[in-house]
PDB file of N, CA and C in Angstrom:
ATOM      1  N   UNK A   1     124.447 105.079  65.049  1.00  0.00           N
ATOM      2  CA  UNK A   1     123.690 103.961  65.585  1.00  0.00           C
ATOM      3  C   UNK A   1     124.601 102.765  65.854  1.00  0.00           C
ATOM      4  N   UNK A   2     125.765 102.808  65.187  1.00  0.00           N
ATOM      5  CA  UNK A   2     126.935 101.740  65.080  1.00  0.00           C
ATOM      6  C   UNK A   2     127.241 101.570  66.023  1.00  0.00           C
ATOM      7  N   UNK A   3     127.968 102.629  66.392  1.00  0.00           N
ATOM      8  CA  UNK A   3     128.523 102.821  67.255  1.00  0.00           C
ATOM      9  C   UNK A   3     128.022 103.060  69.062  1.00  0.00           C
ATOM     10  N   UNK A   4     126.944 103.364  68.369  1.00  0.00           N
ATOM     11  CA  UNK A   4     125.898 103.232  70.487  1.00  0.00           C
ATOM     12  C   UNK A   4     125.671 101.889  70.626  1.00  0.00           C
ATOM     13  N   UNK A   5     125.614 100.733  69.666  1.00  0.00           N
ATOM     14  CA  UNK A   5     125.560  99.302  69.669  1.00  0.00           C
ATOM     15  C   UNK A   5     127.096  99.449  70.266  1.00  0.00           C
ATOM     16  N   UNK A   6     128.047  99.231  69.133  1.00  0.00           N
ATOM     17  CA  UNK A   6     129.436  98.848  70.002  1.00  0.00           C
ATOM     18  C   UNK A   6     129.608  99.070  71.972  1.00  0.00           C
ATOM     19  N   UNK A   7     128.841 100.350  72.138  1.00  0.00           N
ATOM     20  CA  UNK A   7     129.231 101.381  73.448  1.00  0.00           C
ATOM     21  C   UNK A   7     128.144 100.173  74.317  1.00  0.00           C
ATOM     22  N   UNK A   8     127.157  99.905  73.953  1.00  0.00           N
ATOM     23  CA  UNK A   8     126.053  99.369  74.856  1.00  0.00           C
ATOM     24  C   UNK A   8     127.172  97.725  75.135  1.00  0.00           C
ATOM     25  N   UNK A   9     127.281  97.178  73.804  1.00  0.00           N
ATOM     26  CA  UNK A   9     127.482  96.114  73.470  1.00  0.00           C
ATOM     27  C   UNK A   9     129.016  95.552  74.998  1.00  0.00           C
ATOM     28  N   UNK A  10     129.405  96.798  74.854  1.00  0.00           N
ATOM     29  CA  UNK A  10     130.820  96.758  75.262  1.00  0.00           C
ATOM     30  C   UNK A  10     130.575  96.733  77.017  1.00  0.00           C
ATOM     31  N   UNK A  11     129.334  97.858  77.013  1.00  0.00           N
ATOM     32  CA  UNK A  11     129.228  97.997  78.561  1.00  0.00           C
ATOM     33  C   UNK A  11     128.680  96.890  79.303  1.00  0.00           C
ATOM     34  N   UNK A  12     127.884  96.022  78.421  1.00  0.00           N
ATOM     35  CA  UNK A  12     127.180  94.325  78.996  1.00  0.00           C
ATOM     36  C   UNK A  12     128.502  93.365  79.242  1.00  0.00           C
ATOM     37  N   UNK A  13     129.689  93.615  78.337  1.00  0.00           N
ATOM     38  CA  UNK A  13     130.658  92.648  79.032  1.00  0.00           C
ATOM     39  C   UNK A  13     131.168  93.480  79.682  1.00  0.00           C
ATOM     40  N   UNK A  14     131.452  94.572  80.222  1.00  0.00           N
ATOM     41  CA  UNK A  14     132.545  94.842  80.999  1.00  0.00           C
ATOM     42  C   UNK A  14     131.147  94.425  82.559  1.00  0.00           C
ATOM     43  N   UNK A  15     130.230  94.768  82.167  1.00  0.00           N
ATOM     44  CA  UNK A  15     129.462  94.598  83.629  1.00  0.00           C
ATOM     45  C   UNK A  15     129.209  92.814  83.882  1.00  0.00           C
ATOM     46  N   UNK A  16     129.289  92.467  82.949  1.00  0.00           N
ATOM     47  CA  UNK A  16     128.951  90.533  82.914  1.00  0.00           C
ATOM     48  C   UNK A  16     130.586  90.388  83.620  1.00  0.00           C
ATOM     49  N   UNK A  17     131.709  91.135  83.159  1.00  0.00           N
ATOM     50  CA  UNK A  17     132.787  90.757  84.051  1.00  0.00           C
ATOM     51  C   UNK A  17     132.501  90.779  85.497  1.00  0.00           C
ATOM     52  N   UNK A  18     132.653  92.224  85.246  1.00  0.00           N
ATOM     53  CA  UNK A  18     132.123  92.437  87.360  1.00  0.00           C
ATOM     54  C   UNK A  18     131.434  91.839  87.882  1.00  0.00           C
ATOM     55  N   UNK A  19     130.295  91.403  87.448  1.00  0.00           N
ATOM     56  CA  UNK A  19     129.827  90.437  88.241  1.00  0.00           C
ATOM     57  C   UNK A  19     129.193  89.243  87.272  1.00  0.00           C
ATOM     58  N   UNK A  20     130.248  88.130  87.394  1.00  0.00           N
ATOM     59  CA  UNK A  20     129.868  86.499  86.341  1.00  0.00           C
ATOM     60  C   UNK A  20     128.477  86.205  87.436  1.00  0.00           C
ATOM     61  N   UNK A  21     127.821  86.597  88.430  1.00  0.00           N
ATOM     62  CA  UNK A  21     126.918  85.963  88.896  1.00  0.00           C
ATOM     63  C   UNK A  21     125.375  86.176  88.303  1.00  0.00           C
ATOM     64  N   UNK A  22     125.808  87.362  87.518  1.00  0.00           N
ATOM     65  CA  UNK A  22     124.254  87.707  87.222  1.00  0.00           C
ATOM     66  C   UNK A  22     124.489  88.504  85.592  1.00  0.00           C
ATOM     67  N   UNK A  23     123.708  88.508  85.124  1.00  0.00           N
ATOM     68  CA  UNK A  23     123.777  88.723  83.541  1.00  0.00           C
ATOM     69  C   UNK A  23     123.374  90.311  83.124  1.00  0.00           C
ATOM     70  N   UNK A  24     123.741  91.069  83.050  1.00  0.00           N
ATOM     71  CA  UNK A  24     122.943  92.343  83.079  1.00  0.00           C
ATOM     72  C   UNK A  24     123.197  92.491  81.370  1.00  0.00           C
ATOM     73  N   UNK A  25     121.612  93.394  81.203  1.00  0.00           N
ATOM     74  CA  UNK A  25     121.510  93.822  79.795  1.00  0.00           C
ATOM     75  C   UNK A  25     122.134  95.326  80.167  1.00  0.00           C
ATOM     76  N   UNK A  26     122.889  96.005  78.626  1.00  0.00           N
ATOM     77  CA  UNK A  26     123.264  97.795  79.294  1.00  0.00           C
ATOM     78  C   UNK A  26     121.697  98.385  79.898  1.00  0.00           C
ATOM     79  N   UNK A  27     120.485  98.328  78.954  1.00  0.00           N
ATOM     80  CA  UNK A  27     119.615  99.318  79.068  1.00  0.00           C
ATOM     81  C   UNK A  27     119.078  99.181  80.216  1.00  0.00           C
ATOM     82  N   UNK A  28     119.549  98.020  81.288  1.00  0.00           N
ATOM     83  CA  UNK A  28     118.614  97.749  82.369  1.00  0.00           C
ATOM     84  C   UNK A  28     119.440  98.811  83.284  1.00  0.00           C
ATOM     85  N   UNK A  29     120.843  98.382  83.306  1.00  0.00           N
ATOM     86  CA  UNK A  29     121.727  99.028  84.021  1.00  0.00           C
ATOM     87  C   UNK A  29     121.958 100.675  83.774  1.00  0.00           C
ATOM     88  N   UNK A  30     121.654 101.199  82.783  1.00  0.00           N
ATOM     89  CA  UNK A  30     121.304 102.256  82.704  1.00  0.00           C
ATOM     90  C   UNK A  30     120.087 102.987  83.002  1.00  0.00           C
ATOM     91  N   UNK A  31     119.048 102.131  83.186  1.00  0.00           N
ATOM     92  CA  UNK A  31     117.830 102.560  83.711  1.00  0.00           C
ATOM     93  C   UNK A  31     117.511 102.375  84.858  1.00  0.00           C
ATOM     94  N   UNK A  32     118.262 101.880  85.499  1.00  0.00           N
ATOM     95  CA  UNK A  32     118.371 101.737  87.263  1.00  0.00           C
ATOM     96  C   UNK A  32     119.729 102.698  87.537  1.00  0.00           C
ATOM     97  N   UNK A  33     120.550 102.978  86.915  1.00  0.00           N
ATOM     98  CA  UNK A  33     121.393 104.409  87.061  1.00  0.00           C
ATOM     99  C   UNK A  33     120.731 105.733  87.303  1.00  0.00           C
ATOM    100  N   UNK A  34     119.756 105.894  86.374  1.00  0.00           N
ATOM    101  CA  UNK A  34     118.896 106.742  86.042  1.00  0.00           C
ATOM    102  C   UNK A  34     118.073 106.519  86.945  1.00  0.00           C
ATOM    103  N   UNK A  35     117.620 105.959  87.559  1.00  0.00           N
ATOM    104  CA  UNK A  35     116.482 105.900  88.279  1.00  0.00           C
ATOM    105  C   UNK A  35     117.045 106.600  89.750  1.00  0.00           C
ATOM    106  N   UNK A  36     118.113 105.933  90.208  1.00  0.00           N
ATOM    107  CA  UNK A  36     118.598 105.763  92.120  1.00  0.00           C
ATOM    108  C   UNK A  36     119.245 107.086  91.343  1.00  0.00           C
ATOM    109  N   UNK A  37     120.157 107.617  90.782  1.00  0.00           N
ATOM    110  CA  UNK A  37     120.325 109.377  90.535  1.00  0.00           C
ATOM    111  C   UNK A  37     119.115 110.431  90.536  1.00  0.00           C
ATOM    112  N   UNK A  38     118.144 110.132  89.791  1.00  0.00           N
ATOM    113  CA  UNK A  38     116.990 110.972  89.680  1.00  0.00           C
ATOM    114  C   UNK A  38     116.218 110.996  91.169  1.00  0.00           C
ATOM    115  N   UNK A  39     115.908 109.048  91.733  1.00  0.00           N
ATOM    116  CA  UNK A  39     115.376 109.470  92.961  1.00  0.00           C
ATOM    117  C   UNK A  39     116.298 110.215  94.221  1.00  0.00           C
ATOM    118  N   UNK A  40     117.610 109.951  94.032  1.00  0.00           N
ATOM    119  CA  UNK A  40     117.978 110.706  94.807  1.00  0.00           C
ATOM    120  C   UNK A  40     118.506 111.407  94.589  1.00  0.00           C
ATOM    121  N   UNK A  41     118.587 112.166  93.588  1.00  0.00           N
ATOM    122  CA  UNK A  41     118.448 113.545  93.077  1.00  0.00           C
ATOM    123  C   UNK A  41     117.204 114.850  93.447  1.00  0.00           C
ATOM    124  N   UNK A  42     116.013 113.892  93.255  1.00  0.00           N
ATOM    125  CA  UNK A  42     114.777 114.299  93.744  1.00  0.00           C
ATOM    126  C   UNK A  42     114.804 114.648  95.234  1.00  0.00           C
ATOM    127  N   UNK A  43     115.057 113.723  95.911  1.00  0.00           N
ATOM    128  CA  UNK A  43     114.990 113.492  97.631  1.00  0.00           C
ATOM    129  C   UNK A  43     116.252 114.800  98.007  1.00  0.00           C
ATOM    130  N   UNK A  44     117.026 114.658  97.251  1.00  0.00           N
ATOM    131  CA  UNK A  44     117.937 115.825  98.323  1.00  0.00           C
ATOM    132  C   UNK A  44     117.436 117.039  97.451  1.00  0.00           C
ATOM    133  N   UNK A  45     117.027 117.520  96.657  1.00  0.00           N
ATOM    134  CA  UNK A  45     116.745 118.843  96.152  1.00  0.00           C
ATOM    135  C   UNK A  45     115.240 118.963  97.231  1.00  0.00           C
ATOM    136  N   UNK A  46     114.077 118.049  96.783  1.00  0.00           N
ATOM    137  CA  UNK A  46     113.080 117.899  98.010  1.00  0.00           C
ATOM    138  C   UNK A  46     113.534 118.609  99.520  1.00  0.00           C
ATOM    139  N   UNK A  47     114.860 117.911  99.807  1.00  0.00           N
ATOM    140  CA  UNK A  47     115.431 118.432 101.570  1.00  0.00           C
ATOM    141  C   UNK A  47     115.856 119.192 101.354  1.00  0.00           C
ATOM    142  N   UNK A  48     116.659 119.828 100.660  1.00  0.00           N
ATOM    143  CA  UNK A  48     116.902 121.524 100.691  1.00  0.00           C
ATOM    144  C   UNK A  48     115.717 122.413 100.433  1.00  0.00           C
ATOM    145  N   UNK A  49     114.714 121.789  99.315  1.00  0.00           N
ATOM    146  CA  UNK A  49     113.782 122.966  99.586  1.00  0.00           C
ATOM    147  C   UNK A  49     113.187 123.245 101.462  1.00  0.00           C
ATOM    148  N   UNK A  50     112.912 122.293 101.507  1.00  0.00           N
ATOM    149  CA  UNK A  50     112.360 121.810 102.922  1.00  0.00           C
ATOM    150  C   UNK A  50     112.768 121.056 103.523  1.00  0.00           C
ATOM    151  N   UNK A  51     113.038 121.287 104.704  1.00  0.00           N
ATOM    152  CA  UNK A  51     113.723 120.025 105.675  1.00  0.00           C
ATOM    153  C   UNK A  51     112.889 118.874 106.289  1.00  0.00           C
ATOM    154  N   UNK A  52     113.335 118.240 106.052  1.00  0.00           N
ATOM    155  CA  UNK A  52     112.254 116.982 106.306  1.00  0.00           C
ATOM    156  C   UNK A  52     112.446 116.933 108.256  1.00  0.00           C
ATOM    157  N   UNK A  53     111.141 117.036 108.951  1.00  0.00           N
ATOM    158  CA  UNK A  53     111.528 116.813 110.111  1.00  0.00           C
ATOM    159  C   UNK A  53     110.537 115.329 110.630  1.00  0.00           C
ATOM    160  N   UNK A  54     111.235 114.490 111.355  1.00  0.00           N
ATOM    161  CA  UNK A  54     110.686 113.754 111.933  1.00  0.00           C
ATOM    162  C   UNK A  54     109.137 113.922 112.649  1.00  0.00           C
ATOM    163  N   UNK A  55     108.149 113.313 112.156  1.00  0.00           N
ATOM    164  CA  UNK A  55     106.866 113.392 112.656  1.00  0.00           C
ATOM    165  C   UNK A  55     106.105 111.700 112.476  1.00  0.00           C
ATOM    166  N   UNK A  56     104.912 112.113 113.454  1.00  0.00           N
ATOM    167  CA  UNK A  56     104.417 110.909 113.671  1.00  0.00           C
ATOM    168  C   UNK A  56     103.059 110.841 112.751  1.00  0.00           C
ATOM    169  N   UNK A  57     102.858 109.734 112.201  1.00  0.00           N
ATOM    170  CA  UNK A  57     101.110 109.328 111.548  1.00  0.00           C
ATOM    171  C   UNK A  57     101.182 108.271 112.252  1.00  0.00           C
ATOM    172  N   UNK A  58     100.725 107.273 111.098  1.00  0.00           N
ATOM    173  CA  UNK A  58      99.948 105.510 111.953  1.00  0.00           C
ATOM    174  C   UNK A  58     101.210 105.057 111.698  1.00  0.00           C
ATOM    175  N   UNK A  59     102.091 105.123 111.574  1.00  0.00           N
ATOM    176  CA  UNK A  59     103.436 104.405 111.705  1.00  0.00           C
ATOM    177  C   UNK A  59     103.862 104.416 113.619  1.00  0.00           C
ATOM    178  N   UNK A  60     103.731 103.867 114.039  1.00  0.00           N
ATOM    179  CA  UNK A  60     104.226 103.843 115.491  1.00  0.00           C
ATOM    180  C   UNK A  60     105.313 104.390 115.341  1.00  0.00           C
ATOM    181  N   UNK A  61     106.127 105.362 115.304  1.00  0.00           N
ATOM    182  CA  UNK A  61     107.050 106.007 115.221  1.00  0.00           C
ATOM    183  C   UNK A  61     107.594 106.971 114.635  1.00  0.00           C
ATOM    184  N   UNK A  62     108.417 108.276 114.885  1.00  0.00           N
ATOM    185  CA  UNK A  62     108.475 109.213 114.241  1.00  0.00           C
ATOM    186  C   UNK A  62     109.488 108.852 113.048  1.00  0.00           C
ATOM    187  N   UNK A  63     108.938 109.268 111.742  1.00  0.00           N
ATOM    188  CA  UNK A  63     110.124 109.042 110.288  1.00  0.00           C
ATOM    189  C   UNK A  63     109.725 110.194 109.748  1.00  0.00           C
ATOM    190  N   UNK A  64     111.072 110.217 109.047  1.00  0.00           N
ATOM    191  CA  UNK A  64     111.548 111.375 107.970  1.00  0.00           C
ATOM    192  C   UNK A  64     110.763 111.355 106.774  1.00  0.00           C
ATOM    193  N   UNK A  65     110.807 112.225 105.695  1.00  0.00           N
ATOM    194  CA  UNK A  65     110.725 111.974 104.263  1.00  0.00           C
ATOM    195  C   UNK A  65     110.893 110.397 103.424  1.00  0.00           C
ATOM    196  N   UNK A  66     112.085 110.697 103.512  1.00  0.00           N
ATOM    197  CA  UNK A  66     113.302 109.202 103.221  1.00  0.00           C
ATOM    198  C   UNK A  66     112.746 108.603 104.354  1.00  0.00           C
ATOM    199  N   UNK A  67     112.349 108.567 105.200  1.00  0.00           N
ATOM    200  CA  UNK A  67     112.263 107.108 106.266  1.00  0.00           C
ATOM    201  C   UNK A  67     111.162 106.272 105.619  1.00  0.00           C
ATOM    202  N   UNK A  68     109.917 106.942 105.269  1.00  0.00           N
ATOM    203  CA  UNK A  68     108.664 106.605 105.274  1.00  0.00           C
ATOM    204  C   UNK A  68     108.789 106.007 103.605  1.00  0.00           C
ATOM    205  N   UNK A  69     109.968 106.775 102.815  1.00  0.00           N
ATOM    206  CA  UNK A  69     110.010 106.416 101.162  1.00  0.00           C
ATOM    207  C   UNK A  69     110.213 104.822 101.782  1.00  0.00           C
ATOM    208  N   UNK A  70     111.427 104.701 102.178  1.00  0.00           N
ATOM    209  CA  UNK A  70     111.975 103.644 102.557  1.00  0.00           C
ATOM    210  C   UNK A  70     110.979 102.184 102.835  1.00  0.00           C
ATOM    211  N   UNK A  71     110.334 102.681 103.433  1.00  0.00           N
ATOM    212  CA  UNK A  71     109.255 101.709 104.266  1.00  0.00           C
ATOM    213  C   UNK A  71     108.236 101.545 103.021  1.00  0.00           C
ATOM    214  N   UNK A  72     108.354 102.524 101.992  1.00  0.00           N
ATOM    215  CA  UNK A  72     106.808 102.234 101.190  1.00  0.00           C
ATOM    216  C   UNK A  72     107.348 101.036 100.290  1.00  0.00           C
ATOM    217  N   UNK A  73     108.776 101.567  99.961  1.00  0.00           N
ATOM    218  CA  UNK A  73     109.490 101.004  98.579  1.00  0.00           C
ATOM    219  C   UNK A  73     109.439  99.095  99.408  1.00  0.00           C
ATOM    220  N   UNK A  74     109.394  99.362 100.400  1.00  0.00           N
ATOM    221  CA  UNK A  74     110.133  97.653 100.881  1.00  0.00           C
ATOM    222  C   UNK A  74     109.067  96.985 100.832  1.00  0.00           C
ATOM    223  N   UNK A  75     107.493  98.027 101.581  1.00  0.00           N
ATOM    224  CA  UNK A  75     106.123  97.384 101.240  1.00  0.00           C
ATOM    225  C   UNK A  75     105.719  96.710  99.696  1.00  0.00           C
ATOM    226  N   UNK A  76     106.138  97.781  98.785  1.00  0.00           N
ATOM    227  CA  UNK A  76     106.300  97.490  97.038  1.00  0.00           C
ATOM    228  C   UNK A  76     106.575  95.881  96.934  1.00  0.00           C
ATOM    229  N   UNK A  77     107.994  96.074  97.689  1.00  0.00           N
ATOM    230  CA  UNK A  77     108.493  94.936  97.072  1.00  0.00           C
ATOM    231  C   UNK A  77     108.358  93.231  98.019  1.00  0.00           C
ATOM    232  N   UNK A  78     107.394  93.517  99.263  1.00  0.00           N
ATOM    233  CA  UNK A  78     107.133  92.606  99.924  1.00  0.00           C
ATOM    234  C   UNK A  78     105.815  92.440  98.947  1.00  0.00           C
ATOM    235  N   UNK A  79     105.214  93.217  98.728  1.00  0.00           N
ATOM    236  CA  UNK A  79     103.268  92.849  97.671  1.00  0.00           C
ATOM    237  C   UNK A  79     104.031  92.239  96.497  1.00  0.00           C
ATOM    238  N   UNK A  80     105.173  92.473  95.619  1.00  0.00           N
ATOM    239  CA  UNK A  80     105.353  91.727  94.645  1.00  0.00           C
ATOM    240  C   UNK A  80     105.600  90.507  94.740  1.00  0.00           C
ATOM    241  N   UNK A  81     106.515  90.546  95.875  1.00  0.00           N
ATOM    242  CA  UNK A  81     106.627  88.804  96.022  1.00  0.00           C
ATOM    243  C   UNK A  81     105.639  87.786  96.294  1.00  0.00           C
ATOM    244  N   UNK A  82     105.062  88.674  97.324  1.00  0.00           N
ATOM    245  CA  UNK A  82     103.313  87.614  97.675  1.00  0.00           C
ATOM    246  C   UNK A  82     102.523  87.587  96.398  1.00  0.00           C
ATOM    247  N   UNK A  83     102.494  88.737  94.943  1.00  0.00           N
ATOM    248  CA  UNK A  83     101.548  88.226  94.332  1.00  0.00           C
ATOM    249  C   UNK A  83     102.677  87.545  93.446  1.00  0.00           C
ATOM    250  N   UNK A  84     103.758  87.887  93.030  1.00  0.00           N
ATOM    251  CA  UNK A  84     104.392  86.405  92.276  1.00  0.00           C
ATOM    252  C   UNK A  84     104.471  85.321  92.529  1.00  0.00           C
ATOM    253  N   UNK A  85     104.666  85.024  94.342  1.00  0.00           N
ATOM    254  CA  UNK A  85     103.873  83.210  95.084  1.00  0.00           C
ATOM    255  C   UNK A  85     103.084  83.145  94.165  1.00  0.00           C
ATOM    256  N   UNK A  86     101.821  83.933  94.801  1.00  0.00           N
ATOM    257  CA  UNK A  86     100.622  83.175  94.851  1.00  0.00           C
ATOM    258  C   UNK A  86     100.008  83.237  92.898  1.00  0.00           C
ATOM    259  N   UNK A  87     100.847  83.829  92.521  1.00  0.00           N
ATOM    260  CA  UNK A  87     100.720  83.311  90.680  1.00  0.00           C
ATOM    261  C   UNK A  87      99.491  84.569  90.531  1.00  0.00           C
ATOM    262  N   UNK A  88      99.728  85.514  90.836  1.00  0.00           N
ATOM    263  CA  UNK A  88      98.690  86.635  90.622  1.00  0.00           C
ATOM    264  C   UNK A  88      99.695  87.718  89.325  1.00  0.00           C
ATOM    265  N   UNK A  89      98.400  88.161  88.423  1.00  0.00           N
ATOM    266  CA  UNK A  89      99.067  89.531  87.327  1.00  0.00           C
ATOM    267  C   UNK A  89      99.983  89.879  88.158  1.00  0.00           C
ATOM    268  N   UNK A  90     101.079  91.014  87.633  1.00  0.00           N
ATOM    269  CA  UNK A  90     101.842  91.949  87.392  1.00  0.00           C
ATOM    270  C   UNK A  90     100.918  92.929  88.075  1.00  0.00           C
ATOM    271  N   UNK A  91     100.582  93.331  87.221  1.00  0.00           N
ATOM    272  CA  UNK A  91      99.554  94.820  87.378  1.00  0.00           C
ATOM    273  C   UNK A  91      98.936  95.041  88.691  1.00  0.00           C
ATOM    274  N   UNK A  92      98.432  93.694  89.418  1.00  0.00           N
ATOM    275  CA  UNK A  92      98.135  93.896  90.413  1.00  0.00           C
ATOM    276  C   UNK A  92      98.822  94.043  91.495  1.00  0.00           C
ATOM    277  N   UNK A  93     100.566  93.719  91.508  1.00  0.00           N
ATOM    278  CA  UNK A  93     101.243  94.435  92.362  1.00  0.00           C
ATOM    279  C   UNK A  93     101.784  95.554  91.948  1.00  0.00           C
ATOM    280  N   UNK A  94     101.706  96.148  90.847  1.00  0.00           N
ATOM    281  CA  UNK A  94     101.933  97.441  90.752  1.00  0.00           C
ATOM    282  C   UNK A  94     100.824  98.348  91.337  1.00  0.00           C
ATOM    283  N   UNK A  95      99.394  98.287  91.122  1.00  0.00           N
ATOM    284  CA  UNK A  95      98.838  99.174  91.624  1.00  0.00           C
ATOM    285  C   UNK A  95      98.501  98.873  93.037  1.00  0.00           C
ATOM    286  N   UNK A  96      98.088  97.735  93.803  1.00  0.00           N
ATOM    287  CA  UNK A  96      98.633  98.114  95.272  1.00  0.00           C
ATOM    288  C   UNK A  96      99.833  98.164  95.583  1.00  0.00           C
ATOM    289  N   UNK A  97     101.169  98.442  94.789  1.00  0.00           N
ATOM    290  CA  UNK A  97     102.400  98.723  95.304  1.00  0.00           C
ATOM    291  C   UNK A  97     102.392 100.332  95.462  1.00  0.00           C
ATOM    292  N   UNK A  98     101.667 100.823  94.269  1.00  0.00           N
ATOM    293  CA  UNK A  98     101.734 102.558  94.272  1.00  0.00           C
ATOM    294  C   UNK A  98     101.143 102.698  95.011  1.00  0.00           C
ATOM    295  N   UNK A  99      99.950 102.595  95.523  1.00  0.00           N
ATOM    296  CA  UNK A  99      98.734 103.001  96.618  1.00  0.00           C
ATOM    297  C   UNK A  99      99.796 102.873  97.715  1.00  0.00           C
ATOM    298  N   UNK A 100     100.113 101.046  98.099  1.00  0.00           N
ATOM    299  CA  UNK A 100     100.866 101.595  99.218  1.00  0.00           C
ATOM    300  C   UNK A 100     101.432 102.741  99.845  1.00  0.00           C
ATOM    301  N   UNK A 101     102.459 102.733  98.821  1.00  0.00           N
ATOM    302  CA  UNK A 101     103.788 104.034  98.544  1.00  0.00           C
ATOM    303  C   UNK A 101     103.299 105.291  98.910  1.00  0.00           C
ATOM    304  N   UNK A 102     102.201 105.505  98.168  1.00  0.00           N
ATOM    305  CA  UNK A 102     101.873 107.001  98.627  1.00  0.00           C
ATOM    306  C   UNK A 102     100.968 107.417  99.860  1.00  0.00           C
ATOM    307  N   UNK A 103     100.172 106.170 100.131  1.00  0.00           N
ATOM    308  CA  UNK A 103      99.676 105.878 101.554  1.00  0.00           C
ATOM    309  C   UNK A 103     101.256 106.300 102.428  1.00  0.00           C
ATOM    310  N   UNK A 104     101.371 105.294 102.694  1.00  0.00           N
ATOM    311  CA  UNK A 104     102.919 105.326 103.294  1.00  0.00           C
ATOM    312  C   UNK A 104     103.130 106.846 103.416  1.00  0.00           C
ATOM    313  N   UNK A 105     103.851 107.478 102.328  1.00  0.00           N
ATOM    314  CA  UNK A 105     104.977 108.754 102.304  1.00  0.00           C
ATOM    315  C   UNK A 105     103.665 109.758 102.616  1.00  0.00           C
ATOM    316  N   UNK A 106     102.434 109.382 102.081  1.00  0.00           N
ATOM    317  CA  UNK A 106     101.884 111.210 102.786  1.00  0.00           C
ATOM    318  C   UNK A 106     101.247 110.863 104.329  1.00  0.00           C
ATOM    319  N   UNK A 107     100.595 109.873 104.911  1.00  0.00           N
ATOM    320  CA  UNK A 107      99.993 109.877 106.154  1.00  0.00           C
ATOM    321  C   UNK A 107     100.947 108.903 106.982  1.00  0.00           C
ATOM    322  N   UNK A 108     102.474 108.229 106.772  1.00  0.00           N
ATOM    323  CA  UNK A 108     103.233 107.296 107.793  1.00  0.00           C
ATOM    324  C   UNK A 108     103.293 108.338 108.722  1.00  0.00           C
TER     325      UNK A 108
END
């Protein structure tokens, strides 16, 4: 346990070096490691099972798999900002952020 303190402890300054602009805790930075590996870990095992081919829904335009992820994730994070303005819960941009998302990726 000592010693995963020292390892964590050690990895917050070497990353507070790299970048003095922003403060990172390890477990955050390890859980956004974990995350962009797994999702795109997911997404290319996803395209080898199946090839993602360009098709059209209510998106005016034909997108991929990844095109339409793309577009949901940015929707996510455009609803968080409007409900952090406007001083609204958490929760409530998480669950119209997911709805979005999966709106988005199964009918874009």
């Amino acid at each position: 346990m000592v010693g995963t303190i020292a390892i964590l402890s050690e990895l917050e300054t070497l990353l507070n070096t790299w970048t003095p602009w922003m403060y990172w805790k390890a477990e955050v930075f390890i859980f956004l490691l974990c995350f962009f590996c797994l999702f795109l870990g997911g997404l290319a095992i996803a395209d080898l099972k199946k090839r993602s081919r360009p098709r059209k829904g209510f998106l005016p335009f034909p997108t991929t798999r990844g095109d339409r992820i793309f577009i949901g994730v940015m929707l996510w994070v455009v609803i968080f900002l409007v409900t952090a303005a406007i001083d609204l819960p958490y929760y409530i941009s998480i669950i119209a952020g997911v709805i979005t998302v999966v709106i988005v990726v199964l009918k874009g």
